[in-house]
Protein backbone atom coordinates (compact mmCIF):
# COMPACT_ATOMS: atom_id res chain seq x y z
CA UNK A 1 90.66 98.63 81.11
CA UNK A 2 89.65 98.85 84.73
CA UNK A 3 91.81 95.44 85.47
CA UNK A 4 94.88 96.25 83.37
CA UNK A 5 95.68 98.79 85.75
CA UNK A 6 94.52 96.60 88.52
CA UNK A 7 97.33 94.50 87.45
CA UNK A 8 99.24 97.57 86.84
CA UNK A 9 99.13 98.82 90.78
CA UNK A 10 99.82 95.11 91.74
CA UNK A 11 102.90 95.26 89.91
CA UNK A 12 104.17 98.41 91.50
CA UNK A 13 103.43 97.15 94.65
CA UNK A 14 105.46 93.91 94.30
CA UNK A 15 108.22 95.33 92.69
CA UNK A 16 108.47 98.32 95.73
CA UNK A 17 108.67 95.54 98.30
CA UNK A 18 111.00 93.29 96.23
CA UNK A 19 113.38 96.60 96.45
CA UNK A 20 112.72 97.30 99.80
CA UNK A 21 112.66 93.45 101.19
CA UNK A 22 109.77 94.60 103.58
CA UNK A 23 106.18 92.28 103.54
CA UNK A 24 103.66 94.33 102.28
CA UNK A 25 100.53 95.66 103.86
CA UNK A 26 97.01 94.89 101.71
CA UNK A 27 94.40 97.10 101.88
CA UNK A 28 90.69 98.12 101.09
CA UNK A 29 88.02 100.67 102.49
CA UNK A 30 85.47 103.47 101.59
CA UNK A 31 85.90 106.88 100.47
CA UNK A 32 84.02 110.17 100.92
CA UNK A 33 85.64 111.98 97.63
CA UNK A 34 84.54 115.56 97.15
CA UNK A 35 85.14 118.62 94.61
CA UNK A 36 86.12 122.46 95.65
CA UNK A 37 85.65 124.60 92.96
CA UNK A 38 86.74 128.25 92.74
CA UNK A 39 86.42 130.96 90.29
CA UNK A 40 88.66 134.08 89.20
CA UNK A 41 86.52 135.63 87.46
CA UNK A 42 82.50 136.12 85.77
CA UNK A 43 82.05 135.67 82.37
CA UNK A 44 78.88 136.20 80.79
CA UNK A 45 77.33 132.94 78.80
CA UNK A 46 79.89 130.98 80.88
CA UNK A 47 79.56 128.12 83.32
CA UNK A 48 79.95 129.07 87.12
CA UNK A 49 81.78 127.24 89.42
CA UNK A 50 80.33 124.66 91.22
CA UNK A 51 81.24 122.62 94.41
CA UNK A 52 80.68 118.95 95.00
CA UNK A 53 79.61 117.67 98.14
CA UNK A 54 80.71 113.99 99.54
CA UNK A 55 79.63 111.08 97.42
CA UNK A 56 80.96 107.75 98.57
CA UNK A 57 83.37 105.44 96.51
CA UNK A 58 85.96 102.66 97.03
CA UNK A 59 90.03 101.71 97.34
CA UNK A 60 91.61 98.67 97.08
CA UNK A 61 95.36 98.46 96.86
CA UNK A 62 98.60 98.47 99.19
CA UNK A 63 101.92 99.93 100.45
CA UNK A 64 105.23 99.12 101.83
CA UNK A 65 106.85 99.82 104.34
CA UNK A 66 110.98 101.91 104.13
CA UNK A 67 112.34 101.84 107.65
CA UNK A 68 114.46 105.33 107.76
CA UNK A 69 115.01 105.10 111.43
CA UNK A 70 113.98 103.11 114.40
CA UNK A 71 109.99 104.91 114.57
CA UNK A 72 110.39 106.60 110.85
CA UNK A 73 109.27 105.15 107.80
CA UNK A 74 108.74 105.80 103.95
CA UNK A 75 105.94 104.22 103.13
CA UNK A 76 104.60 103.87 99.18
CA UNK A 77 102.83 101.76 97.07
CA UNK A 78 100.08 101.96 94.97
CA UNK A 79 95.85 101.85 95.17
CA UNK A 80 93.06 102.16 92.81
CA UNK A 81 90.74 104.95 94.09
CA UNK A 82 87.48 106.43 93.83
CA UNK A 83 87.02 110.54 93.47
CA UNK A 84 84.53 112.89 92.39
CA UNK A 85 81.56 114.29 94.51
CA UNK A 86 77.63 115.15 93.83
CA UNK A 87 75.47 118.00 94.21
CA UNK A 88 71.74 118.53 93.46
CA UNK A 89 70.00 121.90 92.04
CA UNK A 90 66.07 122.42 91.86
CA UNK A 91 66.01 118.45 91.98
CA UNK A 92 68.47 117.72 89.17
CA UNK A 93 71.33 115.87 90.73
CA UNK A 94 74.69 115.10 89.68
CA UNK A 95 77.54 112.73 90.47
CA UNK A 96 80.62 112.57 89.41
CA UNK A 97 82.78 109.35 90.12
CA UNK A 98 86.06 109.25 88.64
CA UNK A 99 89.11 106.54 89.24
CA UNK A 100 92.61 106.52 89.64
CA UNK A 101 95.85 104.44 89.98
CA UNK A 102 97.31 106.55 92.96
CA UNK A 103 100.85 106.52 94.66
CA UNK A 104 101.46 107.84 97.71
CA UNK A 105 104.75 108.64 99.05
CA UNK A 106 104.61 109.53 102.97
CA UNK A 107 106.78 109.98 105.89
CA UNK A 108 105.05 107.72 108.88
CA UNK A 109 106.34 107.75 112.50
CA UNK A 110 104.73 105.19 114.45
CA UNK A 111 104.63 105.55 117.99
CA UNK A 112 104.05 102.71 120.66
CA UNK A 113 100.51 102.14 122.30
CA UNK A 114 100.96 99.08 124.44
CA UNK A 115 101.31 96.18 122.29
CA UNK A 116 100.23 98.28 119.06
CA UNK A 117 101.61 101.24 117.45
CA UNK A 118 99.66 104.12 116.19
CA UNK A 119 100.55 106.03 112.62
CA UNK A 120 101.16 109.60 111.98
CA UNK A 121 101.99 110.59 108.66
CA UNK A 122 101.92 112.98 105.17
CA UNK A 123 103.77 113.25 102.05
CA UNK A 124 103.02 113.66 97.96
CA UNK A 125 100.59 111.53 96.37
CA UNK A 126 100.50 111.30 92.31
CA UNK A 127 97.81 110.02 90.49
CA UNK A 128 96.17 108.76 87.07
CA UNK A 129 92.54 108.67 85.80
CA UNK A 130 91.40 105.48 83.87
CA UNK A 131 87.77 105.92 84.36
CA UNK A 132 85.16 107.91 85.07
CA UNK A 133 81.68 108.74 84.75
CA UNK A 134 78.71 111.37 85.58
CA UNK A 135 75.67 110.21 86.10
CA UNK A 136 72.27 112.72 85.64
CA UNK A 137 68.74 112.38 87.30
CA UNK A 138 66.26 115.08 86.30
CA UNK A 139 62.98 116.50 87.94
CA UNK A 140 60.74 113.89 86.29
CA UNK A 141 63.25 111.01 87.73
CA UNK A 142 65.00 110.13 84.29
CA UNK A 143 68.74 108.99 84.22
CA UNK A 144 71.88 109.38 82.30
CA UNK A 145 75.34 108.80 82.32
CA UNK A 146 78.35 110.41 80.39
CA UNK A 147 81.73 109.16 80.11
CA UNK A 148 84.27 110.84 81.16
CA UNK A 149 86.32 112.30 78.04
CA UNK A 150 89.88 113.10 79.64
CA UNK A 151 91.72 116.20 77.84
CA UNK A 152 88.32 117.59 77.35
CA UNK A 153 86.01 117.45 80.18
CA UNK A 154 88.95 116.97 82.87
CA UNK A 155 92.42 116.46 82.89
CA UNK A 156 93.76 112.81 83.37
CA UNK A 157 96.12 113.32 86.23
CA UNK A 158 96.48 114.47 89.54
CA UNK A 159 98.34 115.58 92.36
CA UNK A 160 98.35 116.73 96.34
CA UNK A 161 99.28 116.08 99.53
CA UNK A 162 98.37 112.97 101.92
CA UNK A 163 97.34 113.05 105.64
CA UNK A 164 96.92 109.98 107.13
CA UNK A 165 96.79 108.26 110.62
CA UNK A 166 95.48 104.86 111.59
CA UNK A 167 96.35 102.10 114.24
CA UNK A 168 98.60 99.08 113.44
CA UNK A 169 97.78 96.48 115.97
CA UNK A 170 100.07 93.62 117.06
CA UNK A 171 98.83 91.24 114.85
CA UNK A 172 98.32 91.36 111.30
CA UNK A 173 95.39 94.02 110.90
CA UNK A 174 95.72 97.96 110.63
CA UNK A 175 92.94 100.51 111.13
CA UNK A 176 93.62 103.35 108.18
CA UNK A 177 92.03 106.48 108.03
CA UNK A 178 92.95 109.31 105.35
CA UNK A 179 93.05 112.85 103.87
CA UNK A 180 93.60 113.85 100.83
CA UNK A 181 94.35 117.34 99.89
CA UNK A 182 94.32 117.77 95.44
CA UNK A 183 96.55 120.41 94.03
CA UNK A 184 96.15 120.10 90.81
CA UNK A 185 93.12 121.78 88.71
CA UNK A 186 91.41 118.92 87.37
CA UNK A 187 89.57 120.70 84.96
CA UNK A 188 89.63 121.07 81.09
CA UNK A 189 86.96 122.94 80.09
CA UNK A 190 87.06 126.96 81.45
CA UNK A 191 90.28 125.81 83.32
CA UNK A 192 91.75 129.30 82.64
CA UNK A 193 89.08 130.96 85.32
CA UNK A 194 87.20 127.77 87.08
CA UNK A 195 89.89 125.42 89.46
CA UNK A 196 88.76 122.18 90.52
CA UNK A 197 90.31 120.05 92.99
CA UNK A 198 89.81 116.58 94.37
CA UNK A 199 89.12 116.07 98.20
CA UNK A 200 89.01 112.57 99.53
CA UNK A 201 88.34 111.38 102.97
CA UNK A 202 88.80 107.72 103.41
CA UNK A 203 88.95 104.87 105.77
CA UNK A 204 89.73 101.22 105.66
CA UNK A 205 91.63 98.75 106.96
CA UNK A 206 95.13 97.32 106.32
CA UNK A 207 96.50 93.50 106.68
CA UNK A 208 99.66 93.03 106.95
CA UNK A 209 101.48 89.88 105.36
């Protein structure tokens, strides 16, 4: 499953800068995903919400590059990304890590630093789970993991805004760091009074083709 829709983001990717005639730029880092939750209201015999705090996870993908004007640029593409977050109560812990084919669609300026340019930049992102998984650890140090079930314990897509910024030296190599902002209520279960949203900080780098 995992590498049909590695293929799946490859093909996007291609067909962008076919369309666009620009060289795409590869790229793979780390994320720090997290979960805010918030609540609207208490019912009794019902679960609370709960935030996750930074776990640590993984993207691998790419974008092209739209020149718009001069310093201005569209850039898209498409990554496979790691979400979710963890928390721990009276020593049970919990993590959450969830994937997801993920297009971004920003406006970048890039500004001249000497020989290199630096990136500014936000826009949409839109994105799809394909797999995810909890995984348990009691008191007495025992383990278990639960798959994901998407339509019941959360929703298969999401959306948000991007923030990112990064350095894109003369060469080939770029220096990526970036924010992401979910919209979207991930959440199936108790979605009418519990919203959960994806947070990801990430960082990487970038080589150009």
């Amino acid at each position: 499953m995992k590498k049909q829709f590695i293929a799946m983001a490859t093909a996007m990717l291609s067909f962008c800068a076919a369309k666009s005639q620009v060289v795409p730029t590869l790229k793979a880092g780390i994320t720090f995903p997290s979960i805010s939750s918030s609540q609207s209201m208490d019912l009794q015999d019902a679960p609370n919400a709960v935030d996750y705090n930074m776990s640590s996870a993984f993207y691998i993908g790419g974008t092209v590059d739209i020149s718009l004007s001069k310093a201005l640029y569209l850039q898209t593409g498409a990554m496979v990304i790691g979400k979710g977050g963890q928390n721990e109560f009276f020593g049970n812990k919990t993590k959450v890590k969830t994937f997801y084919v993920e297009v971004p669609v920003n406006l970048v300026h890039k500004f001249p630093f000497g020989a290199h340019k630096i990136l500014l930049g936000a826009g949409p992102y839109f994105a799809v789970a394909f797999d995810g998984q909890t995984n348990l650890t009691n008191t007495p140090g025992q383990e278990f993991k639960v798959k994901t079930r998407f339509g019941e314990d959360n929703k298969r897509a999401d959306y948000g805004l991007n923030f990112v910024t990064g350095i894109e030296f003369s060469k080939h190599l770029t220096l990526n760091v970036g924010y992401g902002l979910g919209l979207m209520n991930i959440r199936s279960i108790g979605s009418d009074y519990i919203t959960d949203r994806n947070q990801v900080l990430s960082a990487g780098l970038g080589y150009r083709l």
